[in-house]
N, C-alpha and C. Protein backbone atom coordinates (compact mmCIF):
# COMPACT_ATOMS: atom_id res chain seq x y z
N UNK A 1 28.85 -31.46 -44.47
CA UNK A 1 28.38 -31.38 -43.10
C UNK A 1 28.74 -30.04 -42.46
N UNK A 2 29.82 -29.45 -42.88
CA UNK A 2 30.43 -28.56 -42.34
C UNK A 2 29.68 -27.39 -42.41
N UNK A 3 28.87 -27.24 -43.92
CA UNK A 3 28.29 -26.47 -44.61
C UNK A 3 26.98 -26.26 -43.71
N UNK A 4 26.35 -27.19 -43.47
CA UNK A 4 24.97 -27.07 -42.93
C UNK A 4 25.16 -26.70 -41.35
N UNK A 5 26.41 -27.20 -40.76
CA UNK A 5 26.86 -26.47 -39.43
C UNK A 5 26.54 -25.24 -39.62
N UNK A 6 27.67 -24.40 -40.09
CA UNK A 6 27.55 -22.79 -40.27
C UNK A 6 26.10 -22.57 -40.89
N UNK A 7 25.10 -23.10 -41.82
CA UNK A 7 23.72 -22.60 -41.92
C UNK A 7 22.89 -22.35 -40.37
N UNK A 8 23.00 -23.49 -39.90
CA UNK A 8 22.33 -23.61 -38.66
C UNK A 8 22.73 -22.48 -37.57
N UNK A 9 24.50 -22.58 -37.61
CA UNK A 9 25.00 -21.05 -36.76
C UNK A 9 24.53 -19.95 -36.85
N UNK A 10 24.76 -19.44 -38.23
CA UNK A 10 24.13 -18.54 -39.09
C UNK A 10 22.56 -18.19 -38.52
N UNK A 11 21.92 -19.02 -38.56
CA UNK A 11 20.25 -18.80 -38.61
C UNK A 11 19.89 -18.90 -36.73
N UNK A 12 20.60 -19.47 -36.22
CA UNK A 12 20.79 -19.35 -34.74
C UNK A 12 21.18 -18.12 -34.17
N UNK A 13 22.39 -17.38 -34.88
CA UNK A 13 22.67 -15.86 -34.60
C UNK A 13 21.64 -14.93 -34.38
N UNK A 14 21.13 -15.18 -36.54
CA UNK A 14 19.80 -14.54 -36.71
C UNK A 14 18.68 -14.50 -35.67
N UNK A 15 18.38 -15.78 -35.05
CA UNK A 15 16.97 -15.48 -34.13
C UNK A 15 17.84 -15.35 -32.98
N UNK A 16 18.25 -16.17 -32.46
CA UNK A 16 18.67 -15.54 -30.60
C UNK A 16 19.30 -14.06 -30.60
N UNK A 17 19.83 -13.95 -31.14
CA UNK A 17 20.55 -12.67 -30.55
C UNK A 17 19.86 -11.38 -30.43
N UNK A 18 18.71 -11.33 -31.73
CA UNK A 18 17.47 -10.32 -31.44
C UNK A 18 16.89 -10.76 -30.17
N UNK A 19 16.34 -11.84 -29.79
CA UNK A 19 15.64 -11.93 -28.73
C UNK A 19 16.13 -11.98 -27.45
N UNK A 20 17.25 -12.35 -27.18
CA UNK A 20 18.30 -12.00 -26.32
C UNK A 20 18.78 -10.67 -26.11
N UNK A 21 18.72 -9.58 -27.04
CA UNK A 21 19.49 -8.63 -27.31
C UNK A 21 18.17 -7.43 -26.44
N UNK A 22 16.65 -8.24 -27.15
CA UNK A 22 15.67 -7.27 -26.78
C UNK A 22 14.76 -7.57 -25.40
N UNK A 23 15.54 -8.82 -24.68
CA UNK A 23 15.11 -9.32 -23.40
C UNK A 23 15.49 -8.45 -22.35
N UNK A 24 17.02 -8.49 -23.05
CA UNK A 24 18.19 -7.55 -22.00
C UNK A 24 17.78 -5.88 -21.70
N UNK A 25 17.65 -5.42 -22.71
CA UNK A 25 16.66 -4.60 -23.05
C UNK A 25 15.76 -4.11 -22.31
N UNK A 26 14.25 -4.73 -22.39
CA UNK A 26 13.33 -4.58 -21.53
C UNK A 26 13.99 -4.77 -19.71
N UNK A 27 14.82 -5.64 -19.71
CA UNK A 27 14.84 -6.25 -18.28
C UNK A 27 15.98 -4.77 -17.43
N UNK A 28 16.95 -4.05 -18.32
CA UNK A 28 17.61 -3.34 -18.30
C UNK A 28 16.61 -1.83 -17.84
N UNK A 29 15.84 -1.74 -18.79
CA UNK A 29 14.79 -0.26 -18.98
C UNK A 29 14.14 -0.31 -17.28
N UNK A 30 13.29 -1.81 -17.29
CA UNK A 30 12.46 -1.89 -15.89
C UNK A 30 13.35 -1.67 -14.45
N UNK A 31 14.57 -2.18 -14.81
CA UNK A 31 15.69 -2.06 -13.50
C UNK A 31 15.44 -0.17 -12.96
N UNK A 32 15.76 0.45 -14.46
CA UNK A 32 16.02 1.71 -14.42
C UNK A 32 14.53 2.46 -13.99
N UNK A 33 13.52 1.80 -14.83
CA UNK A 33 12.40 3.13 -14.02
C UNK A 33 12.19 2.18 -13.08
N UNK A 34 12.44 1.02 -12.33
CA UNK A 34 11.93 0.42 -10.88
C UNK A 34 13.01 1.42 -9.98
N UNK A 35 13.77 1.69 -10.12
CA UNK A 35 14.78 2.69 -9.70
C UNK A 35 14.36 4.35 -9.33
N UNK A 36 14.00 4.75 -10.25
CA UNK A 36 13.33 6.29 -10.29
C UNK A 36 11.90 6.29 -9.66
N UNK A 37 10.78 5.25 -9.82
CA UNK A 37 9.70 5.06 -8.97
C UNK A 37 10.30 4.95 -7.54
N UNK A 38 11.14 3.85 -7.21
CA UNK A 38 11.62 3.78 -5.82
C UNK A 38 12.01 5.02 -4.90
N UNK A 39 13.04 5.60 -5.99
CA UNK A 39 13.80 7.30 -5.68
C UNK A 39 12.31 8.19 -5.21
N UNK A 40 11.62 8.06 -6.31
CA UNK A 40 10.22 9.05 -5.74
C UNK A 40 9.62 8.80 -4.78
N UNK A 41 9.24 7.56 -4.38
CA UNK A 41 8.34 7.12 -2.96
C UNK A 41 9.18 8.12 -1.85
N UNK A 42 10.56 7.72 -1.78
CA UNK A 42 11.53 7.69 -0.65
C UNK A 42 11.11 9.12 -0.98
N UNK A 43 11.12 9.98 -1.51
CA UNK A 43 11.53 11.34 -1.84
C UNK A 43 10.02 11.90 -1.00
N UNK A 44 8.96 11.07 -1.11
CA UNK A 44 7.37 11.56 -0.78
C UNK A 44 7.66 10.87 0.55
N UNK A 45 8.20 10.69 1.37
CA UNK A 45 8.20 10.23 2.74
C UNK A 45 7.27 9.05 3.56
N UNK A 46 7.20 7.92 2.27
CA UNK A 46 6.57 6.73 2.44
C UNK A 46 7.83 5.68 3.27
N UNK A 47 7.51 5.57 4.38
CA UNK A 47 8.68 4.77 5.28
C UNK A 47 8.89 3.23 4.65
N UNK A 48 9.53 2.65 4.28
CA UNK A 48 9.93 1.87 3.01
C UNK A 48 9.26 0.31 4.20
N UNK A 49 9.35 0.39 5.46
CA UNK A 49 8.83 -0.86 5.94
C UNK A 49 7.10 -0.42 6.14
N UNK A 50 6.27 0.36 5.47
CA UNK A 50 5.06 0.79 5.26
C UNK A 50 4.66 0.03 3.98
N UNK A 51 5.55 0.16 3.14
CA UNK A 51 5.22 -0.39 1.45
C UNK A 51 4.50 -1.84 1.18
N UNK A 52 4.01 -1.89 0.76
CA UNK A 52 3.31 -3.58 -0.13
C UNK A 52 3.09 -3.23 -1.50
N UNK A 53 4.34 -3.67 -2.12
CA UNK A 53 3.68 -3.55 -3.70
C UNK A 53 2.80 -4.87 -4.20
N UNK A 54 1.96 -4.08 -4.79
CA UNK A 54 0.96 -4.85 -5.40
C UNK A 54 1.36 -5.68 -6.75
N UNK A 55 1.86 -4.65 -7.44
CA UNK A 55 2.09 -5.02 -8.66
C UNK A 55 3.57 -4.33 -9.22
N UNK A 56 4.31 -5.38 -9.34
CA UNK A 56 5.54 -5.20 -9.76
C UNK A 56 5.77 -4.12 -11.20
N UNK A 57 6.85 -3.35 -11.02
CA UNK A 57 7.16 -2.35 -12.33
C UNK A 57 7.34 -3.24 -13.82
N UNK A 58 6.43 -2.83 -14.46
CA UNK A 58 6.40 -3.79 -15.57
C UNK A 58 6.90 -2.44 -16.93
N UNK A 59 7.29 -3.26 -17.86
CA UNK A 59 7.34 -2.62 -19.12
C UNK A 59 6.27 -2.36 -20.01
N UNK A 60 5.86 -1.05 -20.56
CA UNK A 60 4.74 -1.10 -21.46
C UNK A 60 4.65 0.08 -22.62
N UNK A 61 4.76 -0.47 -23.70
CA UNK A 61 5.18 0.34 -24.87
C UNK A 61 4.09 0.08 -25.93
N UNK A 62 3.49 0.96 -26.64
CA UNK A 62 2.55 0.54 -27.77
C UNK A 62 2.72 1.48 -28.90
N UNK A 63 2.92 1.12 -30.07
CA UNK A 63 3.59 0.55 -30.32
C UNK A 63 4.94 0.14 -30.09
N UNK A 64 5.53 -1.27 -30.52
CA UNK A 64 6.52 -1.38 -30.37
C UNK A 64 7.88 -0.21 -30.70
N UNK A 65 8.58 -0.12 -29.71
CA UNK A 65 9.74 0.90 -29.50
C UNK A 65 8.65 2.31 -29.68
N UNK A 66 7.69 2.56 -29.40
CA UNK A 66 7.23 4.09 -29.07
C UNK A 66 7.39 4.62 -27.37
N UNK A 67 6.86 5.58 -27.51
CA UNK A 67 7.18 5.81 -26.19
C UNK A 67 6.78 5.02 -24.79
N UNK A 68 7.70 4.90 -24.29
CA UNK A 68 7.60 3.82 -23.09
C UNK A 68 7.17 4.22 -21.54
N UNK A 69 6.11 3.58 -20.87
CA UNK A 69 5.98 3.59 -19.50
C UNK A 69 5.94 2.14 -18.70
N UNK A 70 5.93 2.84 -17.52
CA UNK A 70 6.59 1.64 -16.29
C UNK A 70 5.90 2.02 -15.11
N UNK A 71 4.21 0.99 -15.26
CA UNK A 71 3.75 0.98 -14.19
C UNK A 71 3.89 0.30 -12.63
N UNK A 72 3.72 0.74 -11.57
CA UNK A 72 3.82 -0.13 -10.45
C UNK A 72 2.52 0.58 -9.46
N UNK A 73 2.17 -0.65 -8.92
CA UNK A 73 1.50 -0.16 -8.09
C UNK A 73 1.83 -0.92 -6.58
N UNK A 74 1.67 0.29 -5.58
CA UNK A 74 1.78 -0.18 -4.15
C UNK A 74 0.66 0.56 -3.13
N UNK A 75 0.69 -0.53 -2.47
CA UNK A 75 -0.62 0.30 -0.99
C UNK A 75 0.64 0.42 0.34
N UNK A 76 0.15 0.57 1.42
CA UNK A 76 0.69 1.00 2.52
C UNK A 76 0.29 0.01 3.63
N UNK A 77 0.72 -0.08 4.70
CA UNK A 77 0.10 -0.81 5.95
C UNK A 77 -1.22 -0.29 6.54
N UNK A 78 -0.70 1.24 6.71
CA UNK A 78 -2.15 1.85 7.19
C UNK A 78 -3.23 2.00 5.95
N UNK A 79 -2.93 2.39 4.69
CA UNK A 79 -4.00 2.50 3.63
C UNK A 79 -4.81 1.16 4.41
N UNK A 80 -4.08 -0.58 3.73
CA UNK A 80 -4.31 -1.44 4.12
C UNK A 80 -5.83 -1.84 4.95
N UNK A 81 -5.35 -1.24 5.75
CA UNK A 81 -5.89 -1.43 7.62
C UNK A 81 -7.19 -0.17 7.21
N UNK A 82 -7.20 0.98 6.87
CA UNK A 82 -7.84 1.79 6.89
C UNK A 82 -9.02 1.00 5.90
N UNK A 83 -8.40 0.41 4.37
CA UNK A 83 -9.60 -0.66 3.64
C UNK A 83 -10.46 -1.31 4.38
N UNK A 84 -9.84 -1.97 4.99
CA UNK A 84 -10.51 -3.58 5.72
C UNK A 84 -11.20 -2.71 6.93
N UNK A 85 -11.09 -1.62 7.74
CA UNK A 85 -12.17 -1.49 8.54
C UNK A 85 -13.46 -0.77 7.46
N UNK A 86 -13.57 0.21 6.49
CA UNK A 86 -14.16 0.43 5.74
C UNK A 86 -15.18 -1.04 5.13
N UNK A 87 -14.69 -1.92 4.37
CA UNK A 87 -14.99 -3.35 3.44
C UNK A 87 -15.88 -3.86 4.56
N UNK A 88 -15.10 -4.06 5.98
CA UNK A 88 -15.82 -4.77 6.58
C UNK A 88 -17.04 -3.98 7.23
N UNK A 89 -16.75 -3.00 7.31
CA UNK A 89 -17.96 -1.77 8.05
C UNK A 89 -19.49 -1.86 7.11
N UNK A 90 -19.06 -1.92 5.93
CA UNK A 90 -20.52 -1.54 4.67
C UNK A 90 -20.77 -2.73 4.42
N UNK A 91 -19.51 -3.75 4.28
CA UNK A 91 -20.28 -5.02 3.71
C UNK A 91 -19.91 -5.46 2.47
N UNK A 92 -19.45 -3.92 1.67
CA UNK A 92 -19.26 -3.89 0.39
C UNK A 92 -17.58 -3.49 0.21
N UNK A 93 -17.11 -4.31 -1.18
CA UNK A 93 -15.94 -3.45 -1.57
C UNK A 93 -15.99 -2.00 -1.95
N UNK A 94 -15.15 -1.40 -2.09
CA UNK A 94 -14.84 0.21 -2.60
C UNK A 94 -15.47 0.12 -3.87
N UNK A 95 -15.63 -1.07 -4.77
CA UNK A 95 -15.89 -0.67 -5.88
C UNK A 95 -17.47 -1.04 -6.05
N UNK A 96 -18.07 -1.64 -5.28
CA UNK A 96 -19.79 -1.85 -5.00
C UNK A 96 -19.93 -2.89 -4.48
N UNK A 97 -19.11 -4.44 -4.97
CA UNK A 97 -19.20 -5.15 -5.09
C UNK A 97 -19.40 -6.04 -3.47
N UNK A 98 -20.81 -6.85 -3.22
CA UNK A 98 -21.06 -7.23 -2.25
C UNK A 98 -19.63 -8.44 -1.29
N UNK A 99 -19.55 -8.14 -0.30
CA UNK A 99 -18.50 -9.00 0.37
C UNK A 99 -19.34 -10.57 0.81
N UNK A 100 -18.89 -11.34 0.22
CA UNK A 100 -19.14 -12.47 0.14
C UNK A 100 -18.37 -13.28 1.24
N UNK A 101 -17.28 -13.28 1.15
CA UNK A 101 -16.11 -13.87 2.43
C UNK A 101 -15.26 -13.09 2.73
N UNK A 102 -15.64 -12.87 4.47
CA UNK A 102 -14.92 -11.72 5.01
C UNK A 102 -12.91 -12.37 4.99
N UNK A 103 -13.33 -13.45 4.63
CA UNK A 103 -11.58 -13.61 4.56
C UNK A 103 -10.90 -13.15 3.50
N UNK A 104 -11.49 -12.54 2.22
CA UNK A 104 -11.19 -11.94 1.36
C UNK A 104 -10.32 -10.61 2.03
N UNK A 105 -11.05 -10.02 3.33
CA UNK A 105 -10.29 -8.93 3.85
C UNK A 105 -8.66 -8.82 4.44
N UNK A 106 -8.32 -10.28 4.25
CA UNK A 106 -7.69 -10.43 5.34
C UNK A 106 -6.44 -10.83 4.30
N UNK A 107 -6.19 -10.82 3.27
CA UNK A 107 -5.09 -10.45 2.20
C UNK A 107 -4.97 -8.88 1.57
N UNK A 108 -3.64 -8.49 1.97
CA UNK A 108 -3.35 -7.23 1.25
C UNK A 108 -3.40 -6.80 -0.23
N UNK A 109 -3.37 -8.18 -0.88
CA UNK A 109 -3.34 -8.34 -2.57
C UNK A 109 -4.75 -7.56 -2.87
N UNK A 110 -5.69 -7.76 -2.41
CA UNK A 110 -6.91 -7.16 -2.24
C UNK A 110 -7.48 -6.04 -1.83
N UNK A 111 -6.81 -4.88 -1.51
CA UNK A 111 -6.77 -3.76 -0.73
C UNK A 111 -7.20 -2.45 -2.06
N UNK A 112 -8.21 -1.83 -1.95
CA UNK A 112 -8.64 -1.18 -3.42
C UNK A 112 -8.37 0.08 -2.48
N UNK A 113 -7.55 0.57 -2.17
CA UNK A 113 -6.99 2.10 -1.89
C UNK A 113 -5.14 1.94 -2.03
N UNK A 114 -5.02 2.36 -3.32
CA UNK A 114 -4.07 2.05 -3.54
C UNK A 114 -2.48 3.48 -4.42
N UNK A 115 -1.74 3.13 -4.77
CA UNK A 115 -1.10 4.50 -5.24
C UNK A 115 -0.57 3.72 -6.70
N UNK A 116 -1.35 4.08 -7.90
CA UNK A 116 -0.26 3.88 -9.36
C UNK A 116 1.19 4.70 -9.70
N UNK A 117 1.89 4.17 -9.68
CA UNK A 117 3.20 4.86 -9.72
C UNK A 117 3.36 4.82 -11.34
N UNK A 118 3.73 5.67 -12.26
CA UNK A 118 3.84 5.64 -13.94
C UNK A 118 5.14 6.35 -14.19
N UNK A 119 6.22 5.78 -14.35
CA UNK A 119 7.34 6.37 -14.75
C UNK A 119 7.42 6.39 -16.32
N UNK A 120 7.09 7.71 -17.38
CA UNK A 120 7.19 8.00 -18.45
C UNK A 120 8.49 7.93 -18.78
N UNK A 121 9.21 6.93 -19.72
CA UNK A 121 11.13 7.12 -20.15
C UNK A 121 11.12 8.60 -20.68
N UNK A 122 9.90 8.99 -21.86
CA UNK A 122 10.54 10.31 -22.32
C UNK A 122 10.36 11.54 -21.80
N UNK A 123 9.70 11.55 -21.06
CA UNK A 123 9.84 12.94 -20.18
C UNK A 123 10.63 12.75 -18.70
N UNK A 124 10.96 11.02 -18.46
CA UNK A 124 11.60 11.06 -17.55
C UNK A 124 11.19 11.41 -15.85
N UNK A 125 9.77 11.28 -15.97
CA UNK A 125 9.26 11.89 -14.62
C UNK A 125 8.15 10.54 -14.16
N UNK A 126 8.16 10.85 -13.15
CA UNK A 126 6.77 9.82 -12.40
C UNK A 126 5.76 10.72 -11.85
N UNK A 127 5.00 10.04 -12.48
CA UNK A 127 3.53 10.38 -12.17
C UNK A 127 2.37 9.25 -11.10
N UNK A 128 1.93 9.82 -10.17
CA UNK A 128 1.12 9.07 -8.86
C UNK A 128 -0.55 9.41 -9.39
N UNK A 129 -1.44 8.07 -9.12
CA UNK A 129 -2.40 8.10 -9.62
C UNK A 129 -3.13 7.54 -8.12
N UNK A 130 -3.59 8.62 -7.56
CA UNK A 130 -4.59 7.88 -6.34
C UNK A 130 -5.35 6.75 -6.74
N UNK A 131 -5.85 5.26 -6.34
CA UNK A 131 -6.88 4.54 -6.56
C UNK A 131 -7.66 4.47 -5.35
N UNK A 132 -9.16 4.56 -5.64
CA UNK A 132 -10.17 4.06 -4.49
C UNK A 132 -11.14 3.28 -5.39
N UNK A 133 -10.73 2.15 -4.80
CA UNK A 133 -11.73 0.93 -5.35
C UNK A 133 -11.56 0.63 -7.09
N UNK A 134 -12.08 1.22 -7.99
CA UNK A 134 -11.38 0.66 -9.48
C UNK A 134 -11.22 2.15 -10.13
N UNK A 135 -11.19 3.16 -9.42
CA UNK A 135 -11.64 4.74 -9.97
C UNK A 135 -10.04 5.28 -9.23
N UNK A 136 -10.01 6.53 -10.00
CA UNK A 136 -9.23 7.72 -9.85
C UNK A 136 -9.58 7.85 -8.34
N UNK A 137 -9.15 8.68 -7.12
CA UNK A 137 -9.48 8.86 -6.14
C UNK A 137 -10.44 10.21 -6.08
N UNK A 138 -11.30 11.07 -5.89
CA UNK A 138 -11.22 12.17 -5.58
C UNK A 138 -10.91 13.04 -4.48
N UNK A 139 -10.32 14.20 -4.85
CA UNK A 139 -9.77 14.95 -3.45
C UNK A 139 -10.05 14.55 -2.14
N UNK A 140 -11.89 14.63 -2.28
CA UNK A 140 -12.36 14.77 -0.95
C UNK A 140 -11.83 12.93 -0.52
N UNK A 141 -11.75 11.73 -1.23
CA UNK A 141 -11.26 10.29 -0.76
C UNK A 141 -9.82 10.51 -0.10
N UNK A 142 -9.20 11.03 -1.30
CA UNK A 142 -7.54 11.48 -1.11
C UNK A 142 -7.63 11.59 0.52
N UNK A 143 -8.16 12.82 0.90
CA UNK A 143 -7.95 13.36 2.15
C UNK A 143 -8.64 12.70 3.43
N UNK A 144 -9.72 11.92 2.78
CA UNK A 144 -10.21 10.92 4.30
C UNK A 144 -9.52 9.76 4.00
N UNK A 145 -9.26 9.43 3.50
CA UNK A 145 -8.42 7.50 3.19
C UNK A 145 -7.24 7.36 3.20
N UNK A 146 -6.60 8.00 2.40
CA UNK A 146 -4.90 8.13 2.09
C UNK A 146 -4.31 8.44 3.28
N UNK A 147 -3.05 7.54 3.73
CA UNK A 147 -2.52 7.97 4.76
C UNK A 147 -1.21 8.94 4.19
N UNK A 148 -0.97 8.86 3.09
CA UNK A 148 -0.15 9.65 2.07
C UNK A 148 -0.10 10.51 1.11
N UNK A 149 -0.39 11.61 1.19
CA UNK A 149 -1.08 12.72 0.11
C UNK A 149 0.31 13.09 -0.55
N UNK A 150 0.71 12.90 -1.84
CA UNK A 150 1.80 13.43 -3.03
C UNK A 150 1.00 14.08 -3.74
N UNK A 151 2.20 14.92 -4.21
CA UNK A 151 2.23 15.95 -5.58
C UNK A 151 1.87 15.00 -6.71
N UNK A 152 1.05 15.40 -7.50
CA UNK A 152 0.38 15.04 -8.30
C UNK A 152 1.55 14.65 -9.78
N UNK A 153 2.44 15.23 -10.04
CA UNK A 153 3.73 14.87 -10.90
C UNK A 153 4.97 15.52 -10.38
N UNK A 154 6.15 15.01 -10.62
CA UNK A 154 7.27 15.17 -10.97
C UNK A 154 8.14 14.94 -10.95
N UNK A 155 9.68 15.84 -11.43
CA UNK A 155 10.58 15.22 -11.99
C UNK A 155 11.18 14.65 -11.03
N UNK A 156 11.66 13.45 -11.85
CA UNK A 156 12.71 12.53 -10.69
C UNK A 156 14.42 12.69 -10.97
N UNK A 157 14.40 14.04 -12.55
CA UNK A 157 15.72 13.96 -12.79
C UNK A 157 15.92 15.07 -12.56
């Protein structure tokens, strides 16, 4: 009996402790670039009770253990507000798509003027990706929509 105890220990080591070991891991990495994205906003003079993140800093590596990024994305109060008179003005979302229920406007989760935040681990820098509607922004959007115009990269170290 004793014998098949320690098998079972044994083979219990074997699987949890990798997956435990590589949970801690990921959950450890995201702490750190949710950290350096945060450092950058504050650094671009986004007033921190302005913020709505959309989408939480996630982990993303392909292949496994290659080089790693850590997207987040957040809009603003005024971006926000600046959407919904736009959406509701045309009729249409930013991205074509006809407005069906104006109560759709009336959640921030929904707001297509938005800022991708990309913290690269190996170069160590964050990079800001204007969004208008499902596209890159262009300059001329940047400068009528955005209530926040950033430098296009850099270092956070």
């Amino acid at each position: 009996m004793k014998k098949w105890k320690l098998i079972c220990f044994i083979l219990v080591v074997i699987v949890v402790v990798p997956i435990v070991g590589y949970t801690s891991y990921i959950y450890i990495r995201v702490h750190q670039a949710n950290t350096q994205i945060d450092q950058a906003i504050k650094k671009l003079g986004i007033p921190q009770n302005e913020i709505v993140v959309l989408k939480k800093t996630a982990y993303n590596a392909q292949p496994l253990f290659s080089a790693e990024w850590f997207p987040k994305t957040i809009t603003t109060k005024k971006d926000y507000e600046t959407w919904k008179k736009i959406v509701l003005k045309n009729k249409r979302y930013l991205n074509g798509h006809k407005l069906k229920n104006k109560d759709a406007v009336n959640s921030v989760k929904n707001c297509e003027i938005t800022y991708d935040f990309t913290y690269r681990a190996r170069s160590k820098s964050v990079e800001v990706d204007y969004i208008y509607g499902e596209n890159s922004a262009t300059k001329q959007q940047i400068q009528e929509y955005f209530s926040y115009r950033i430098l296009d990269k850099f270092k956070t170290n």
